[in-house]
C-alpha atoms as a PDB file:
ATOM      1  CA  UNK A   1      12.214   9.383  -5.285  1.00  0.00           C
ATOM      2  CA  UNK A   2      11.319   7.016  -2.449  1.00  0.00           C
ATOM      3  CA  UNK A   3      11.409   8.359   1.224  1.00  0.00           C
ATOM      4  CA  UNK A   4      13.129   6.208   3.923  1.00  0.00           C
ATOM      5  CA  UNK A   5      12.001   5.279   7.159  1.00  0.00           C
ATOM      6  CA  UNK A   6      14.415   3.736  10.216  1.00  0.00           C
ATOM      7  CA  UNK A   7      14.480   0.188  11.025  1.00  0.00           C
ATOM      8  CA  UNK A   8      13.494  -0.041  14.872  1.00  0.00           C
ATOM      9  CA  UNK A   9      15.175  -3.255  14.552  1.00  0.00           C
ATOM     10  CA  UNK A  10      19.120  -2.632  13.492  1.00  0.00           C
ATOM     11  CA  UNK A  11      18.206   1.279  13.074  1.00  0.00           C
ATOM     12  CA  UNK A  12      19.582   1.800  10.041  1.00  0.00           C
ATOM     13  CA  UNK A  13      17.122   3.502   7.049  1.00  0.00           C
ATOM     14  CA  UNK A  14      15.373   1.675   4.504  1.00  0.00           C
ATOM     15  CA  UNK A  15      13.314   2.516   1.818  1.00  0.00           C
ATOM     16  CA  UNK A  16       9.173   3.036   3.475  1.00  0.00           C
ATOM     17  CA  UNK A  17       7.703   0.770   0.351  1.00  0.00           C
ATOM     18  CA  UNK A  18      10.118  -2.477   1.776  1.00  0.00           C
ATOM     19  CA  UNK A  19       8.192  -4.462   4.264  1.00  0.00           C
ATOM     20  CA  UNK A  20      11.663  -6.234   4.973  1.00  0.00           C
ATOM     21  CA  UNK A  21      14.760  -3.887   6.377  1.00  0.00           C
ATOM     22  CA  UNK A  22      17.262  -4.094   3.545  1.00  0.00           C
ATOM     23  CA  UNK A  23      20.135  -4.544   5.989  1.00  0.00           C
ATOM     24  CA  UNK A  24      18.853  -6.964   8.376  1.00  0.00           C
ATOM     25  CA  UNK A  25      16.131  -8.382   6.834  1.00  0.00           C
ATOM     26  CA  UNK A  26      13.477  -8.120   9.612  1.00  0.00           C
ATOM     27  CA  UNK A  27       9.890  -7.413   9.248  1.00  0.00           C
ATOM     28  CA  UNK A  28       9.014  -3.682   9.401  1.00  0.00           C
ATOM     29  CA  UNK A  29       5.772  -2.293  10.902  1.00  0.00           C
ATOM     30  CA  UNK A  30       2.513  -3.586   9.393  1.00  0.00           C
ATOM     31  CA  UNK A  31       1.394   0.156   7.879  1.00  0.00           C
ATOM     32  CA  UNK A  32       4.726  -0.018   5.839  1.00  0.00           C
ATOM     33  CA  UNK A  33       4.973  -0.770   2.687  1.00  0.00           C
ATOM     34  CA  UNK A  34       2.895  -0.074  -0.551  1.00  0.00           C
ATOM     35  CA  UNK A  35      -0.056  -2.353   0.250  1.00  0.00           C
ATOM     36  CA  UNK A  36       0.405  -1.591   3.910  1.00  0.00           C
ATOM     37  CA  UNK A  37      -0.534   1.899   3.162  1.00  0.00           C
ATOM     38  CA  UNK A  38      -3.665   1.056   1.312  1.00  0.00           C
ATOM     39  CA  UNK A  39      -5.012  -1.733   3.921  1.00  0.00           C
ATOM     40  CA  UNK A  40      -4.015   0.705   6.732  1.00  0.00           C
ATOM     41  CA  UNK A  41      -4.033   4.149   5.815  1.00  0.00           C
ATOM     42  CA  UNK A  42      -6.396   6.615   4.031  1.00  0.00           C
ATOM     43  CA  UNK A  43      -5.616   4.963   0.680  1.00  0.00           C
ATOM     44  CA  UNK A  44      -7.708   2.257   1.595  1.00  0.00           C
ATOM     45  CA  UNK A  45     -11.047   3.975   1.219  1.00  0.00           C
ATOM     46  CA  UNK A  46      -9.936   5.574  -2.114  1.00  0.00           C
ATOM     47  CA  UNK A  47      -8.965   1.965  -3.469  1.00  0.00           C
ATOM     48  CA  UNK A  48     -12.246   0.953  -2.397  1.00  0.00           C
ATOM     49  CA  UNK A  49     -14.272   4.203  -3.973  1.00  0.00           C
ATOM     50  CA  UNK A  50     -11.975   3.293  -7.409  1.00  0.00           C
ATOM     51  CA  UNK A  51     -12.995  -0.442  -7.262  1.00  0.00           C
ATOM     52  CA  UNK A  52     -16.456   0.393  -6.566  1.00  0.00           C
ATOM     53  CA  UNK A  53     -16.721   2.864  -9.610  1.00  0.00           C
ATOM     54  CA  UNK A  54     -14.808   0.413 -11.998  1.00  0.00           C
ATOM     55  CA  UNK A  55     -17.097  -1.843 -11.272  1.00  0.00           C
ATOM     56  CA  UNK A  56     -20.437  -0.374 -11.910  1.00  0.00           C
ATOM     57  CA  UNK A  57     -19.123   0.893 -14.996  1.00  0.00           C
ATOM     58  CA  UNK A  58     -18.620  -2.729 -16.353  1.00  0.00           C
ATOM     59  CA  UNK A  59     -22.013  -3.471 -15.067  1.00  0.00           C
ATOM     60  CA  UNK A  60     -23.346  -0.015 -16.367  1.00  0.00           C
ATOM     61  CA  UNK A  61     -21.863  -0.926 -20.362  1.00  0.00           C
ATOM     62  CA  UNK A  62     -22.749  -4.565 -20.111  1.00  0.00           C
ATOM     63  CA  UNK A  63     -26.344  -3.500 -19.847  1.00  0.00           C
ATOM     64  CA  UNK A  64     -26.263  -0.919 -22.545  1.00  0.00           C
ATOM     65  CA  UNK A  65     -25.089  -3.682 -24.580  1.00  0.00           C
END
Protein backbone atom coordinates (compact mmCIF):
# COMPACT_ATOMS: atom_id res chain seq x y z
CA UNK A 1 0.00 0.00 0.00
CA UNK A 2 1.56 3.30 -1.06
CA UNK A 3 1.91 6.15 1.60
CA UNK A 4 0.86 9.73 0.61
CA UNK A 5 2.57 12.81 1.04
CA UNK A 6 0.83 16.61 0.72
CA UNK A 7 1.24 18.69 -2.24
CA UNK A 8 2.83 22.09 -0.93
CA UNK A 9 1.45 23.31 -4.07
CA UNK A 10 -2.66 22.83 -4.02
CA UNK A 11 -2.21 20.82 -0.55
CA UNK A 12 -4.09 18.12 -1.29
CA UNK A 13 -2.31 14.31 -0.80
CA UNK A 14 -0.81 12.37 -3.41
CA UNK A 15 0.71 9.23 -3.62
CA UNK A 16 4.99 9.79 -2.37
CA UNK A 17 6.16 7.53 -5.62
CA UNK A 18 4.33 10.48 -8.14
CA UNK A 19 6.81 13.14 -8.94
CA UNK A 20 3.69 15.08 -10.41
CA UNK A 21 0.63 16.04 -7.80
CA UNK A 22 -2.25 14.00 -9.16
CA UNK A 23 -4.64 16.92 -8.72
CA UNK A 24 -2.77 19.76 -9.99
CA UNK A 25 -0.20 18.40 -11.81
CA UNK A 26 2.82 20.34 -10.41
CA UNK A 27 6.22 19.09 -9.79
CA UNK A 28 6.73 17.66 -6.26
CA UNK A 29 10.02 17.91 -4.30
CA UNK A 30 13.11 16.43 -5.98
CA UNK A 31 13.61 13.45 -3.08
CA UNK A 32 10.03 12.27 -4.13
CA UNK A 33 9.36 9.73 -6.05
CA UNK A 34 10.83 6.15 -6.60
CA UNK A 35 14.08 7.19 -8.30
CA UNK A 36 14.13 10.32 -6.20
CA UNK A 37 14.59 8.16 -3.24
CA UNK A 38 17.46 6.22 -4.64
CA UNK A 39 19.47 9.39 -6.16
CA UNK A 40 18.69 11.21 -2.86
CA UNK A 41 18.22 9.08 -0.04
CA UNK A 42 20.02 6.10 1.62
CA UNK A 43 18.89 3.82 -1.22
CA UNK A 44 21.36 5.29 -3.30
CA UNK A 45 24.41 3.69 -1.76
CA UNK A 46 22.64 0.26 -1.61
CA UNK A 47 21.83 0.57 -5.49
CA UNK A 48 25.32 1.32 -5.91
CA UNK A 49 26.74 -1.70 -3.46
CA UNK A 50 24.04 -4.06 -5.70
CA UNK A 51 25.43 -2.72 -9.05
CA UNK A 52 28.86 -3.03 -7.91
CA UNK A 53 28.40 -6.77 -6.80
CA UNK A 54 26.38 -7.67 -10.04
CA UNK A 55 28.97 -6.58 -11.77
CA UNK A 56 32.01 -8.32 -10.56
CA UNK A 57 30.10 -11.36 -10.63
CA UNK A 58 29.75 -11.15 -14.51
CA UNK A 59 33.36 -10.32 -14.59
CA UNK A 60 34.13 -13.04 -11.87
CA UNK A 61 32.13 -16.06 -14.30
CA UNK A 62 33.40 -14.63 -17.53
CA UNK A 63 36.87 -15.44 -16.33
CA UNK A 64 36.11 -18.85 -15.00
CA UNK A 65 34.91 -19.45 -18.37
Amino acid sequence: MSEFQTCPHCGKPTPEENLRCIYCSERLPVNSGVIGGLRFGRGRSLFLIVVALVLFGFFALYRLF
